[in-house]
Protein backbone atom coordinates (compact mmCIF):
# COMPACT_ATOMS: atom_id res chain seq x y z
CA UNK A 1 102.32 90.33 106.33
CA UNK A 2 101.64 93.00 109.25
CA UNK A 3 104.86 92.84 110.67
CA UNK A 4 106.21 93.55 107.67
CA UNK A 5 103.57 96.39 106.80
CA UNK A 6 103.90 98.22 110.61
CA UNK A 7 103.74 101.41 111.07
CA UNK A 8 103.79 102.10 106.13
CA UNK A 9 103.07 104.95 104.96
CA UNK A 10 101.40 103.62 102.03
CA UNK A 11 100.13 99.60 101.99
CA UNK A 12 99.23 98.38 98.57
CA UNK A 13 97.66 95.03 98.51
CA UNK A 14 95.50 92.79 96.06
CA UNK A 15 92.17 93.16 96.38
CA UNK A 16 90.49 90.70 93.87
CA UNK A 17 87.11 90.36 94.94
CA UNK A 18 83.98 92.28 96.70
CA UNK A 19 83.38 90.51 99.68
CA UNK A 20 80.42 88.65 98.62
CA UNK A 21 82.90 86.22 96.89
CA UNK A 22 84.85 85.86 100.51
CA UNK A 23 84.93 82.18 99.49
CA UNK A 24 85.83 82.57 95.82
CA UNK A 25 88.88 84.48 97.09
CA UNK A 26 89.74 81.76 99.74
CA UNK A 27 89.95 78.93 97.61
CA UNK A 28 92.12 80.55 94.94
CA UNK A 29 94.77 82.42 97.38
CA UNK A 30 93.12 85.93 96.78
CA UNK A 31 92.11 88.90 99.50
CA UNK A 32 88.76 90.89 99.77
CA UNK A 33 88.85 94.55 99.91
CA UNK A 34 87.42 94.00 103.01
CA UNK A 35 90.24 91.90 104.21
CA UNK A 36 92.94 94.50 102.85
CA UNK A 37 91.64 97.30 104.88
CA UNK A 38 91.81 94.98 108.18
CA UNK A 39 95.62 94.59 106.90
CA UNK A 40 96.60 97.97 106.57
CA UNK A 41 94.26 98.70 109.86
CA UNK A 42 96.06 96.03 111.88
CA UNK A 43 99.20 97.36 110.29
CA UNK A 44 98.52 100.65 111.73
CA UNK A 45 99.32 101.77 107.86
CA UNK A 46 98.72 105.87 107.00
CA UNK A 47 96.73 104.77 103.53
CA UNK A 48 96.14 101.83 101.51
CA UNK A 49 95.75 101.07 97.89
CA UNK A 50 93.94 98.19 96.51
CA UNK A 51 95.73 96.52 93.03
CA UNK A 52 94.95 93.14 91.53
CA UNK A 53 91.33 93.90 90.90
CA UNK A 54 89.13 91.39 89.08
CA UNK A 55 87.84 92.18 85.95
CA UNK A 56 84.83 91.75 86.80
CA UNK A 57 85.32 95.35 88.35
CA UNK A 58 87.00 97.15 85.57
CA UNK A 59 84.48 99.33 84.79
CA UNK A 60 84.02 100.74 88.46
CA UNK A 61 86.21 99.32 91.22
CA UNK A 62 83.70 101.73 93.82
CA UNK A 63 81.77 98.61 95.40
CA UNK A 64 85.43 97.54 96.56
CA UNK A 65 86.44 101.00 97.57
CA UNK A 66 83.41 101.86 99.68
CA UNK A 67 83.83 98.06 101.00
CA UNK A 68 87.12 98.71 102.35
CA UNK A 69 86.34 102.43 103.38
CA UNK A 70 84.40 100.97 105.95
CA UNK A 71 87.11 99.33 107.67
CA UNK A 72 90.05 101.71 106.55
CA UNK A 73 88.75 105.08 105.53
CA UNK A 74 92.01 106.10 103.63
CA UNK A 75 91.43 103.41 100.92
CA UNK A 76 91.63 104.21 96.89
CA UNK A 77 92.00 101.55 94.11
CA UNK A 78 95.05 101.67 92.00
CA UNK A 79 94.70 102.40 87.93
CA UNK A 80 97.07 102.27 85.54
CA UNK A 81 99.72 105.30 85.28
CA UNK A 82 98.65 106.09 88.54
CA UNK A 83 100.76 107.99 90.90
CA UNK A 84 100.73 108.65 94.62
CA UNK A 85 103.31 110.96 96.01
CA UNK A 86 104.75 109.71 99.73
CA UNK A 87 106.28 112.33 101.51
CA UNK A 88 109.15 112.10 103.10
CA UNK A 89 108.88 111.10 106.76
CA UNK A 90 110.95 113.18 109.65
């Protein structure tokens, strides 16, 4: 997935659980937000977006936000009709 992801100007990647279910999101195939941002930061991405959220974090996806902040400070969590504008690269 890094190769692929070198050098983006914009990862997105599922982020289904907080890490405190690190194991949860093991067994069923899933990534922590915490495990996104070492993506994109391995990736040497400009920002990342987190999609694929559990429910469990629909009414405030912040605890995964400020989880992956810590690891890759240009980090937001995707909502519907969300846009994010990519400039065009030189």
């Amino acid at each position: 997935m890094v190769d692929a992801a070198q050098g983006a100007d914009l990862l997105i990647h599922e982020a289904t659980f907080g890490e405190e279910e690190k194991d949860r999101a093991k067994e069923t195939g899933h990534a922590t937000a915490r495990e996104a941002a070492q993506v994109a930061l391995a990736a040497r991405a400009r920002r990342l977006v987190l999609s694929h959220v559990s429910a469990r974090y629909s009414l405030s996806a912040e605890e995964l936000v400020t989880e992956a902040r810590l690891v890759f400070p240009e980090t937001v969590v995707a909502r519907d009709g969300m846009t994010v504008e990519v400039p065009y690269s030189e």
